[in-house]
PDB file of N, CA and C in Angstrom:
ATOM      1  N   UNK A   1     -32.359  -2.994  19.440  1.00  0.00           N
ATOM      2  CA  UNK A   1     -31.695  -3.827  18.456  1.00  0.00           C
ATOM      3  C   UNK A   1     -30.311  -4.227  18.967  1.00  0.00           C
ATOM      4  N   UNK A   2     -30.180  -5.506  19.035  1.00  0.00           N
ATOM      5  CA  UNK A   2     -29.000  -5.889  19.601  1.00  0.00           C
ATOM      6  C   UNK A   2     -27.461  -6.090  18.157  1.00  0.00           C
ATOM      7  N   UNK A   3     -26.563  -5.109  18.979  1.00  0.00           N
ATOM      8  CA  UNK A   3     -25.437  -5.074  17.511  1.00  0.00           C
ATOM      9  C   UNK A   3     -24.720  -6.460  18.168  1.00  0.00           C
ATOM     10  N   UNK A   4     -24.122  -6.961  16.941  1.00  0.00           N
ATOM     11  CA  UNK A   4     -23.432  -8.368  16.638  1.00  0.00           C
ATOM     12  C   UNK A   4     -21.952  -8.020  16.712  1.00  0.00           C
ATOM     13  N   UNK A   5     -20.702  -8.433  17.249  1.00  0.00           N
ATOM     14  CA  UNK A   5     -19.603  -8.002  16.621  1.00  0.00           C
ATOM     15  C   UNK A   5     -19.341  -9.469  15.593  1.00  0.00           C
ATOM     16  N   UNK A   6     -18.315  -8.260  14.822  1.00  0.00           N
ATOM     17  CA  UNK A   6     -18.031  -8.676  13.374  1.00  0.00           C
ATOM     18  C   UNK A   6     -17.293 -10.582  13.747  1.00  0.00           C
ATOM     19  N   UNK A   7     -17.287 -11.615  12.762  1.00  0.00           N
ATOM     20  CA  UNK A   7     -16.061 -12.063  13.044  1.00  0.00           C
ATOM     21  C   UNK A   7     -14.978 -11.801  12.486  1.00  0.00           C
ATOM     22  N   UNK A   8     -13.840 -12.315  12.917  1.00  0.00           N
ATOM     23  CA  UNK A   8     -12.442 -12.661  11.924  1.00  0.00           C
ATOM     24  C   UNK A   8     -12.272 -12.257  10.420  1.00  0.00           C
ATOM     25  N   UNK A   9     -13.180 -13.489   9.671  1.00  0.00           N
ATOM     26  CA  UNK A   9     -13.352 -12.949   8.669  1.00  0.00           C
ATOM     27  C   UNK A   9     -13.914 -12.145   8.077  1.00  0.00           C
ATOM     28  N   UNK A  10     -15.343 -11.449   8.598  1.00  0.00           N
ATOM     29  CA  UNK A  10     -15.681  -9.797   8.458  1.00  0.00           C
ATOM     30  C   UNK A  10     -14.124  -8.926   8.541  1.00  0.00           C
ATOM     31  N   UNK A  11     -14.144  -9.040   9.658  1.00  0.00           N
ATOM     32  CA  UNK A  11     -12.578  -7.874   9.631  1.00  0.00           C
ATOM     33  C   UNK A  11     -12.051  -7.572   8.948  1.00  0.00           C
ATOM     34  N   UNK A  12     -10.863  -9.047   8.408  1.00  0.00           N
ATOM     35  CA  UNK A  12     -10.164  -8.891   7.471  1.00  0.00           C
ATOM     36  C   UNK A  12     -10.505  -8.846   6.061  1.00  0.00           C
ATOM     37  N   UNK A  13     -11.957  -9.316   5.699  1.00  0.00           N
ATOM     38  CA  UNK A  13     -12.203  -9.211   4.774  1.00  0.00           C
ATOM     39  C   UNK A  13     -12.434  -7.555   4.602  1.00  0.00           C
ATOM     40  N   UNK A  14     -13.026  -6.991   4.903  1.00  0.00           N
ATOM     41  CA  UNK A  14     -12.943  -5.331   5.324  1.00  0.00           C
ATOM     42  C   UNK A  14     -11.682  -4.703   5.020  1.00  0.00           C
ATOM     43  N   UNK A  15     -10.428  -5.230   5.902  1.00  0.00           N
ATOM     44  CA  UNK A  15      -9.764  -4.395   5.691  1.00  0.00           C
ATOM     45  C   UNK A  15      -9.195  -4.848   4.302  1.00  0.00           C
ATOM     46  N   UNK A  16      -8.728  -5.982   4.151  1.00  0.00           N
ATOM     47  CA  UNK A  16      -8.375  -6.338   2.603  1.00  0.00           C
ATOM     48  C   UNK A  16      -9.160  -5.714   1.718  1.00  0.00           C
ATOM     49  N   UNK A  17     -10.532  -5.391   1.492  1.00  0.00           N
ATOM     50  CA  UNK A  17     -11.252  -4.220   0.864  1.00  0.00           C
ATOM     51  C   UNK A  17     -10.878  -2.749   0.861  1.00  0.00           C
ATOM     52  N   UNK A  18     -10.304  -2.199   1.643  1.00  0.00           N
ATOM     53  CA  UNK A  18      -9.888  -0.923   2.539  1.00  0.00           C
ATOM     54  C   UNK A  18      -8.286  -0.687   3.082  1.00  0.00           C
ATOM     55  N   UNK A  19      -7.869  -0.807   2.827  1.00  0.00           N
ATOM     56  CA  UNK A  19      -6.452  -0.967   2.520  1.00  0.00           C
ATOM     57  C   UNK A  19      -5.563  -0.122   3.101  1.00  0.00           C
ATOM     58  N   UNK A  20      -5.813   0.927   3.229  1.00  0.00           N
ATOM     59  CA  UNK A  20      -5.653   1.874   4.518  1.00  0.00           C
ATOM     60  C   UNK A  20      -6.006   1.905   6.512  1.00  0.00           C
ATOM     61  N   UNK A  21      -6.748   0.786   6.319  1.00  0.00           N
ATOM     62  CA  UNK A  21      -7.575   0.534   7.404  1.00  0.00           C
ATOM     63  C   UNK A  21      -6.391  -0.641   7.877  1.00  0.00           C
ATOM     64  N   UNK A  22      -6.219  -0.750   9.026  1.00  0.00           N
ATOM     65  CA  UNK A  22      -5.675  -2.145   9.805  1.00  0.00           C
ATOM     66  C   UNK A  22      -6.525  -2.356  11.007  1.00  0.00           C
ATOM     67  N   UNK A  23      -5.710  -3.475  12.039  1.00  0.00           N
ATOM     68  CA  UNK A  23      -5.542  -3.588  13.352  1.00  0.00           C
ATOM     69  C   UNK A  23      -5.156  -3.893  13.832  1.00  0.00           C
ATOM     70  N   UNK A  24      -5.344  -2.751  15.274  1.00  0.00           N
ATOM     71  CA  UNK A  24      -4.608  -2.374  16.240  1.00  0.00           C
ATOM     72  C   UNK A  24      -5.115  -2.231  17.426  1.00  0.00           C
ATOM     73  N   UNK A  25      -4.831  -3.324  18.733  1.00  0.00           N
ATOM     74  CA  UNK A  25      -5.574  -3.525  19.649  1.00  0.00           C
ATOM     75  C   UNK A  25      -7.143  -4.104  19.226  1.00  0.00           C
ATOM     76  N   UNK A  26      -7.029  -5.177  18.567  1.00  0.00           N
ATOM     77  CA  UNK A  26      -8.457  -5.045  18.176  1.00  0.00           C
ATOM     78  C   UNK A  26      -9.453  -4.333  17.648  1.00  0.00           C
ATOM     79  N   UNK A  27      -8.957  -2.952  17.596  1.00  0.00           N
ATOM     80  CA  UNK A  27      -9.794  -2.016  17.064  1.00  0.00           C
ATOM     81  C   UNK A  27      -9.451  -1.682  15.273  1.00  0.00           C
ATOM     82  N   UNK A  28     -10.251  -1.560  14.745  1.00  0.00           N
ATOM     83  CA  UNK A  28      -9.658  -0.848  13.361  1.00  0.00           C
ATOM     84  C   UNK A  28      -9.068   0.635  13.697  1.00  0.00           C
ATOM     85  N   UNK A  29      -8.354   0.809  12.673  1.00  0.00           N
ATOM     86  CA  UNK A  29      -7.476   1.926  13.110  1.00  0.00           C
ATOM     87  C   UNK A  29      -6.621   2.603  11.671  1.00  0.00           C
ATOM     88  N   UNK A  30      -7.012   3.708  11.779  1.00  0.00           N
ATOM     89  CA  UNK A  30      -5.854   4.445  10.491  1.00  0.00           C
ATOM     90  C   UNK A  30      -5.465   5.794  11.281  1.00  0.00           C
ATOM     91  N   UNK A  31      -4.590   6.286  10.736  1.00  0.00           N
ATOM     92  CA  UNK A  31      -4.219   7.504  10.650  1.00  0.00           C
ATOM     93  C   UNK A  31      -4.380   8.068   9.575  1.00  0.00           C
ATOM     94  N   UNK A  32      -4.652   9.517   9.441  1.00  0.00           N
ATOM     95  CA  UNK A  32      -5.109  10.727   8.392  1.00  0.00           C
ATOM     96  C   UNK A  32      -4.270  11.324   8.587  1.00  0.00           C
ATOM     97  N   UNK A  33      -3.254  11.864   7.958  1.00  0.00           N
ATOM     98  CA  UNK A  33      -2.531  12.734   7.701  1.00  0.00           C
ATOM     99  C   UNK A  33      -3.245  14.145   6.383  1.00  0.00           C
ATOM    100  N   UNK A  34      -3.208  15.224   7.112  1.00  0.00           N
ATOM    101  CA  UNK A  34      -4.019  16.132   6.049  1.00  0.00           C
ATOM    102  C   UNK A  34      -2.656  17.256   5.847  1.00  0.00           C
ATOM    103  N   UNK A  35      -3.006  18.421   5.314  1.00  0.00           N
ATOM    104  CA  UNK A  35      -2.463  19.091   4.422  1.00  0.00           C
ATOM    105  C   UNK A  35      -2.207  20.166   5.737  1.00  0.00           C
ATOM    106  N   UNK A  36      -2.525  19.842   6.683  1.00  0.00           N
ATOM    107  CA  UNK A  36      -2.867  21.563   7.645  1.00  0.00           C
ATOM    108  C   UNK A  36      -3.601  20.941   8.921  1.00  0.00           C
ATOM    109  N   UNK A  37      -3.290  21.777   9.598  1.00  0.00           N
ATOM    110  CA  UNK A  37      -4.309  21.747  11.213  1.00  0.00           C
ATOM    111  C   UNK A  37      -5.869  21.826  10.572  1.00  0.00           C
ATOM    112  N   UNK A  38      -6.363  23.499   9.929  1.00  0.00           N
ATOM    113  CA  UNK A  38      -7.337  23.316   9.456  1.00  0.00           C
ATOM    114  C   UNK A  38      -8.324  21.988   8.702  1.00  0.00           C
ATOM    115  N   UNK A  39      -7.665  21.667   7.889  1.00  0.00           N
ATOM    116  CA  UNK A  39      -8.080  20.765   7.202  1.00  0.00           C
ATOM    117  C   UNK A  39      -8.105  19.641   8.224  1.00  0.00           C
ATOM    118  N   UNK A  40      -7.334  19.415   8.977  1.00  0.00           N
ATOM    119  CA  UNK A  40      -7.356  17.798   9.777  1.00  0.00           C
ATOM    120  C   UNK A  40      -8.606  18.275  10.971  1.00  0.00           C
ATOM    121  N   UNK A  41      -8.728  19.424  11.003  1.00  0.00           N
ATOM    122  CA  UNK A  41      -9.903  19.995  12.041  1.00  0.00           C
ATOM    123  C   UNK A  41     -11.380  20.078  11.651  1.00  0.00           C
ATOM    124  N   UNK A  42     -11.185  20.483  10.189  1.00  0.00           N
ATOM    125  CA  UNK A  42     -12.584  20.183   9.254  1.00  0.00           C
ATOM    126  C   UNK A  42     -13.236  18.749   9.348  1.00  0.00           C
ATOM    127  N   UNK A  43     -12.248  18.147   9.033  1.00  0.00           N
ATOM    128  CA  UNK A  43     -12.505  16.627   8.794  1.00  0.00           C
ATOM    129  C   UNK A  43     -13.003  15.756  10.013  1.00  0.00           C
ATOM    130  N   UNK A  44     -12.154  16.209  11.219  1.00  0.00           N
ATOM    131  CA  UNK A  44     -13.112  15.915  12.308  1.00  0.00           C
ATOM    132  C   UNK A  44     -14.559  16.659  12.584  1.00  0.00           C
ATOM    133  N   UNK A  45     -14.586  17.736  12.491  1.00  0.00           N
ATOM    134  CA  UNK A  45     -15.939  18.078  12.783  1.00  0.00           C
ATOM    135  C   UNK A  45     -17.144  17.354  11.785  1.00  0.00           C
ATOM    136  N   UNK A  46     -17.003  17.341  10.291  1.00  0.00           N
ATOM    137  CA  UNK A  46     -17.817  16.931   9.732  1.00  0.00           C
ATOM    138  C   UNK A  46     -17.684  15.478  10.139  1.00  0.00           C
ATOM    139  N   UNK A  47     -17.151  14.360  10.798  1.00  0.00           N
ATOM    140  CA  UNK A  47     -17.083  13.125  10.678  1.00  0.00           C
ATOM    141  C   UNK A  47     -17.461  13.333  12.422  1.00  0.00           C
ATOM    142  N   UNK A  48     -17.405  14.130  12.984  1.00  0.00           N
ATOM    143  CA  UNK A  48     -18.482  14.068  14.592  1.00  0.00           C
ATOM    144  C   UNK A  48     -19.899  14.792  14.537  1.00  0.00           C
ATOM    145  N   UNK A  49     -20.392  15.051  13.651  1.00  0.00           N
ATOM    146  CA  UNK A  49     -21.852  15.404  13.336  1.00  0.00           C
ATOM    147  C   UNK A  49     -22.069  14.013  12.374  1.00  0.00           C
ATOM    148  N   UNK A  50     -21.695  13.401  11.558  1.00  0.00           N
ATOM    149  CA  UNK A  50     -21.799  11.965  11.013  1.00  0.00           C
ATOM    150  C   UNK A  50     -22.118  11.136  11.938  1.00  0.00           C
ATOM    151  N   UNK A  51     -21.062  10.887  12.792  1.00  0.00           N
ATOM    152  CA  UNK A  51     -21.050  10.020  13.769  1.00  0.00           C
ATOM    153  C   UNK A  51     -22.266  10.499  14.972  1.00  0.00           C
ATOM    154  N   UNK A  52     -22.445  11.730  15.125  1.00  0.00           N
ATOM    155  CA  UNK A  52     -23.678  11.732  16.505  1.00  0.00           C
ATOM    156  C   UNK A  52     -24.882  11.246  15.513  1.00  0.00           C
ATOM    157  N   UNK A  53     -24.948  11.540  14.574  1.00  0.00           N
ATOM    158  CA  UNK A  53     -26.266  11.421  13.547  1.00  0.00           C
ATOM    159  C   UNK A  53     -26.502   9.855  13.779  1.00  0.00           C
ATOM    160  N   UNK A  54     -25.210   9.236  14.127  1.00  0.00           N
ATOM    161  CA  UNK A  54     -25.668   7.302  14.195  1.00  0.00           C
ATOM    162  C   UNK A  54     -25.089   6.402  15.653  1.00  0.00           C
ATOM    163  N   UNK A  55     -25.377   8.091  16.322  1.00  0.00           N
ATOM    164  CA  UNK A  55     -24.931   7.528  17.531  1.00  0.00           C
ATOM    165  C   UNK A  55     -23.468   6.354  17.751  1.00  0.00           C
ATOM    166  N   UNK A  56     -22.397   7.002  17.115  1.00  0.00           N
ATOM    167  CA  UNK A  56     -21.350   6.258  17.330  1.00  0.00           C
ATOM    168  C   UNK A  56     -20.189   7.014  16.804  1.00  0.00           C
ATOM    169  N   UNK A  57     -19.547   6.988  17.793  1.00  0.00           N
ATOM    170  CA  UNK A  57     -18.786   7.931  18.328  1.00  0.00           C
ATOM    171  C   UNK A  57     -16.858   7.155  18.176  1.00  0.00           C
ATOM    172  N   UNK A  58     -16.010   7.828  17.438  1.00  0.00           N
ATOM    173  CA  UNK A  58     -14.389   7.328  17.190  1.00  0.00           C
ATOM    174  C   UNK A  58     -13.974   7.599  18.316  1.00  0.00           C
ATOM    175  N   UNK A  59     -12.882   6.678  18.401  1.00  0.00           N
ATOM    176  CA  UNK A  59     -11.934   6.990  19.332  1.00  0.00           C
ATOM    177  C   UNK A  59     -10.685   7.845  18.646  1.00  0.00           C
ATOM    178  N   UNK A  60     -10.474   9.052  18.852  1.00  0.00           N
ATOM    179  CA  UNK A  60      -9.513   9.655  18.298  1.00  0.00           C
ATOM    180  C   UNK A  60      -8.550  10.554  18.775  1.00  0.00           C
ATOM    181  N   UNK A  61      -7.923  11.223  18.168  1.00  0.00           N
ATOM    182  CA  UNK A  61      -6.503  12.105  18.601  1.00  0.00           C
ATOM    183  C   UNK A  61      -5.917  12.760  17.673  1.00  0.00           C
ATOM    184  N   UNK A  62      -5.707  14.197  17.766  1.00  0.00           N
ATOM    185  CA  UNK A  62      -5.263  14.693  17.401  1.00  0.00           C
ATOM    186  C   UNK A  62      -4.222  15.596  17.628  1.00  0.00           C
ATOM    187  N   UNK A  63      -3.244  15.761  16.193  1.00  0.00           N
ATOM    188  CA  UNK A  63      -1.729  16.831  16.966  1.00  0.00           C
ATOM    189  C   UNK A  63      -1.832  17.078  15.232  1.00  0.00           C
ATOM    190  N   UNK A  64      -1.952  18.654  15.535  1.00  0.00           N
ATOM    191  CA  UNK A  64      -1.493  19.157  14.444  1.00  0.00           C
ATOM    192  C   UNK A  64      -2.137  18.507  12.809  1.00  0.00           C
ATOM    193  N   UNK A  65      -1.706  17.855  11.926  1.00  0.00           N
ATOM    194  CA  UNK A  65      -2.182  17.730  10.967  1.00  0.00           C
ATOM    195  C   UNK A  65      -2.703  15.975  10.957  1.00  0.00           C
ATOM    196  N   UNK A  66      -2.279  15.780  11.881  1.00  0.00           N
ATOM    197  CA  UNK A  66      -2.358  13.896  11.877  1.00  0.00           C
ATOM    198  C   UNK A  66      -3.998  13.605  12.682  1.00  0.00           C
ATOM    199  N   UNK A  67      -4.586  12.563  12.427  1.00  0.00           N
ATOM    200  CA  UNK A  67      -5.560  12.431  13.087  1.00  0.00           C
ATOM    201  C   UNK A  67      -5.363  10.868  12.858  1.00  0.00           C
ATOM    202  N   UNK A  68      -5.437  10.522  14.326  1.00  0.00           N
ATOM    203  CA  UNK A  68      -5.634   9.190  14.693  1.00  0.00           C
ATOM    204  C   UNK A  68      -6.832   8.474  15.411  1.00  0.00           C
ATOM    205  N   UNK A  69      -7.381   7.158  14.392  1.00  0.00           N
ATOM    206  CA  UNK A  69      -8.453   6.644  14.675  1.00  0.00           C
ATOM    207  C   UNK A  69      -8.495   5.268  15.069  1.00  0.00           C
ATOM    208  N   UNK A  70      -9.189   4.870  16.040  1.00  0.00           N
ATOM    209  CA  UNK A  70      -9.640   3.803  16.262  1.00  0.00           C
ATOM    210  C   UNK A  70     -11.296   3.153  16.598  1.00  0.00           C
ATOM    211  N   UNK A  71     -11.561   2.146  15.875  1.00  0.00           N
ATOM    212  CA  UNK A  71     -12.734   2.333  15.827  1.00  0.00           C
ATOM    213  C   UNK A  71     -13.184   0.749  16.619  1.00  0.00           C
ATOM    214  N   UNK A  72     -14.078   1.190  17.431  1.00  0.00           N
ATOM    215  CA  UNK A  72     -14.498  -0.387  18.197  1.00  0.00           C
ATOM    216  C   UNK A  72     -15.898  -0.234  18.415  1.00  0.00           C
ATOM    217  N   UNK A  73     -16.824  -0.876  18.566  1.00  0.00           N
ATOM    218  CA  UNK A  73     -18.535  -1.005  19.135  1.00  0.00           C
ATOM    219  C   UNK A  73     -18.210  -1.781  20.615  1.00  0.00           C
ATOM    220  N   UNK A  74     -18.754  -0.762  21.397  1.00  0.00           N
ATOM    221  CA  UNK A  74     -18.575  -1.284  23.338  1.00  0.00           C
ATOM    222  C   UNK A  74     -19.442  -2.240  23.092  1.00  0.00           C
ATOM    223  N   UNK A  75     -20.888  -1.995  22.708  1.00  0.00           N
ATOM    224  CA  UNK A  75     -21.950  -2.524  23.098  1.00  0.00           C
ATOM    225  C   UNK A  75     -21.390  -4.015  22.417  1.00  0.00           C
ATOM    226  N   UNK A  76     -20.968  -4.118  21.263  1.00  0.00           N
ATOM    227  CA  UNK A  76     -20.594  -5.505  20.783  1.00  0.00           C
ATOM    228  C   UNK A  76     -19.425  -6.361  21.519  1.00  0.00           C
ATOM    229  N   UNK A  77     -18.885  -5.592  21.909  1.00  0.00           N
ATOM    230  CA  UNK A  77     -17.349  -5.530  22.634  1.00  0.00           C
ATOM    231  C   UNK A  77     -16.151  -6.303  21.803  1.00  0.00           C
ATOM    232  N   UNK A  78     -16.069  -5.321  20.784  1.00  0.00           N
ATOM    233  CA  UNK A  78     -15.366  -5.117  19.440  1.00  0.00           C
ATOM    234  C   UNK A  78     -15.781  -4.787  18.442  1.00  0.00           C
ATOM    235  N   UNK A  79     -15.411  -4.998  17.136  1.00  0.00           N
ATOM    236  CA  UNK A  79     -15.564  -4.519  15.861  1.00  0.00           C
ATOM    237  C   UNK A  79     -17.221  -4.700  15.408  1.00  0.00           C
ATOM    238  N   UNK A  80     -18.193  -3.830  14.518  1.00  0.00           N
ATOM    239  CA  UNK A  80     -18.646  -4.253  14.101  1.00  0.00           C
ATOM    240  C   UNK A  80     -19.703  -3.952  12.999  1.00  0.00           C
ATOM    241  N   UNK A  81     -20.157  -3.776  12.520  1.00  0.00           N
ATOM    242  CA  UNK A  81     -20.681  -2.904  11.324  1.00  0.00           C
ATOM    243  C   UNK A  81     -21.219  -1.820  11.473  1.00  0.00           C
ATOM    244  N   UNK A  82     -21.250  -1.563  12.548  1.00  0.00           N
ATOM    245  CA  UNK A  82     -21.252   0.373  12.478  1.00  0.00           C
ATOM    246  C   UNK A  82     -19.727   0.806  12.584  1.00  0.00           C
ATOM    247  N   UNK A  83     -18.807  -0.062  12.982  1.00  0.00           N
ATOM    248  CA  UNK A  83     -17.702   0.349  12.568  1.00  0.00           C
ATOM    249  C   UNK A  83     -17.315   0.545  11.212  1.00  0.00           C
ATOM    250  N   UNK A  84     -17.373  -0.450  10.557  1.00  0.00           N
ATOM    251  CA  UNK A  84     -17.188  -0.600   8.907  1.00  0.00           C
ATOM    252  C   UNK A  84     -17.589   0.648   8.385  1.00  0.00           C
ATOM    253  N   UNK A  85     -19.147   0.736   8.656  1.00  0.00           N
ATOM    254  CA  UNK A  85     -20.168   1.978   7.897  1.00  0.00           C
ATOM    255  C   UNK A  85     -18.798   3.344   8.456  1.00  0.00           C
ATOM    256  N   UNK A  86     -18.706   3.845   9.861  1.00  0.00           N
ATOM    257  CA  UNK A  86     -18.095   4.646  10.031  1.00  0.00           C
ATOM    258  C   UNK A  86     -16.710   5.149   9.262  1.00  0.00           C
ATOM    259  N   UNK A  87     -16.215   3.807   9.312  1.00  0.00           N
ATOM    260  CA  UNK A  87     -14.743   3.806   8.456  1.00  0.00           C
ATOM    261  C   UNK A  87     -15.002   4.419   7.088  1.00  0.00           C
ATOM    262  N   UNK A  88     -16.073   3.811   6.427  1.00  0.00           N
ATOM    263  CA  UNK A  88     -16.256   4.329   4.845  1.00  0.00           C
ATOM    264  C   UNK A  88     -16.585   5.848   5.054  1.00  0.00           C
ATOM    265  N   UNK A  89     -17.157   6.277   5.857  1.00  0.00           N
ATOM    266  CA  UNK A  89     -17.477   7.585   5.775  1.00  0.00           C
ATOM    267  C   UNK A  89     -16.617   8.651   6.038  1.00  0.00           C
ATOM    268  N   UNK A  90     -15.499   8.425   7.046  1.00  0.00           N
ATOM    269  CA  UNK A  90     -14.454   8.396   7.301  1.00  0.00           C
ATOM    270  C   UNK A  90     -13.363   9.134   5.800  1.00  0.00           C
ATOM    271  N   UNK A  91     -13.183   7.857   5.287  1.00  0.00           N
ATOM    272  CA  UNK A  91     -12.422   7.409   4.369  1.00  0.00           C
ATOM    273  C   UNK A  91     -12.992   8.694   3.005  1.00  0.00           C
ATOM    274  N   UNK A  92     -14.271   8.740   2.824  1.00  0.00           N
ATOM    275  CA  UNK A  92     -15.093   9.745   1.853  1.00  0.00           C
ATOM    276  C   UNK A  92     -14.561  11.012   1.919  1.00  0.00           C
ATOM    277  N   UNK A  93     -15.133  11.548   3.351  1.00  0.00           N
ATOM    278  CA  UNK A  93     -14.493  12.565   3.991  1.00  0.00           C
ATOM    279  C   UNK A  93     -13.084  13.147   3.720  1.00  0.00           C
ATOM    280  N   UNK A  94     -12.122  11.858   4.316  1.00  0.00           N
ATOM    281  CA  UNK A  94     -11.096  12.311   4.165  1.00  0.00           C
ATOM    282  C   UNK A  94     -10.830  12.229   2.300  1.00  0.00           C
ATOM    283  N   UNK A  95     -10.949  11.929   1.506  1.00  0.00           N
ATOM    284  CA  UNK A  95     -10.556  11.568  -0.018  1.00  0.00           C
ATOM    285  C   UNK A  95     -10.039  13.107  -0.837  1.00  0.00           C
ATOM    286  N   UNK A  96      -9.345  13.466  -0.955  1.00  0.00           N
ATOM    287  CA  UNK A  96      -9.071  14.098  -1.771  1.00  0.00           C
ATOM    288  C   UNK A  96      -8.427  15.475  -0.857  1.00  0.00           C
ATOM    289  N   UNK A  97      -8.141  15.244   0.339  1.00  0.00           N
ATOM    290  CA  UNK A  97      -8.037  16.435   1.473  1.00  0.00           C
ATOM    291  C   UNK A  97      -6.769  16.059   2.215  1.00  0.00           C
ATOM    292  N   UNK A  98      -6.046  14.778   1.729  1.00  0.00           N
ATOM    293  CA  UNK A  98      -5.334  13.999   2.405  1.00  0.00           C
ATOM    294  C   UNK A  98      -4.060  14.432   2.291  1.00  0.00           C
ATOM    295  N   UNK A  99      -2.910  14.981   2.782  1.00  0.00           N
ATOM    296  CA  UNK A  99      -1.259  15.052   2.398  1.00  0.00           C
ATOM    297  C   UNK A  99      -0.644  14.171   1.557  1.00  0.00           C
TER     298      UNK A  99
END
């Protein structure tokens, strides 16, 4: 199955939906700020068993309580609705765990 990247207006329409979400380098991108190392460590693990489950994988980083994301599809070569899907799940995850 060949993935599509998003256009322009996918994007922004996305992030104007999502409001926490921007971009940066082309990629969507937030930062998570959590309550604790733990907690910002939880949140990655459950959101990298998500992500192997759909074969798509964040670009991320972590220090301490912050977790930084960027999200792009190679195969599309940019943004594109497995990004979106990822972001929401993301976003679930993090809800209520957040600093």
């Amino acid at each position: 199955m060949k993935i599509t990247k998003a256009s322009e207006e996918q994007v922004q329409a996305f992030i104007s939906q999502n409001d926490r979400w921007g971009l940066e380098n082309g990629k969507l991108h937030q930062e998570f700020v959590f309550t604790d190392f733990v907690t910002a460590f939880g949140f990655m693990t459950e959101v990298a068993i998500k992500a192997e489950s759909q074969n798509h994988h964040p670009e991320w980083f972590n220090v301490y309580r912050k977790v930084v994301v960027d999200l792009t599809t190679h195969e599309a070569s940019g943004i594109s609705d497995r990004d979106f899907e990822l972001a929401k799940i993301m976003d679930e995850i993090a809800s209520g765990r957040m600093a």
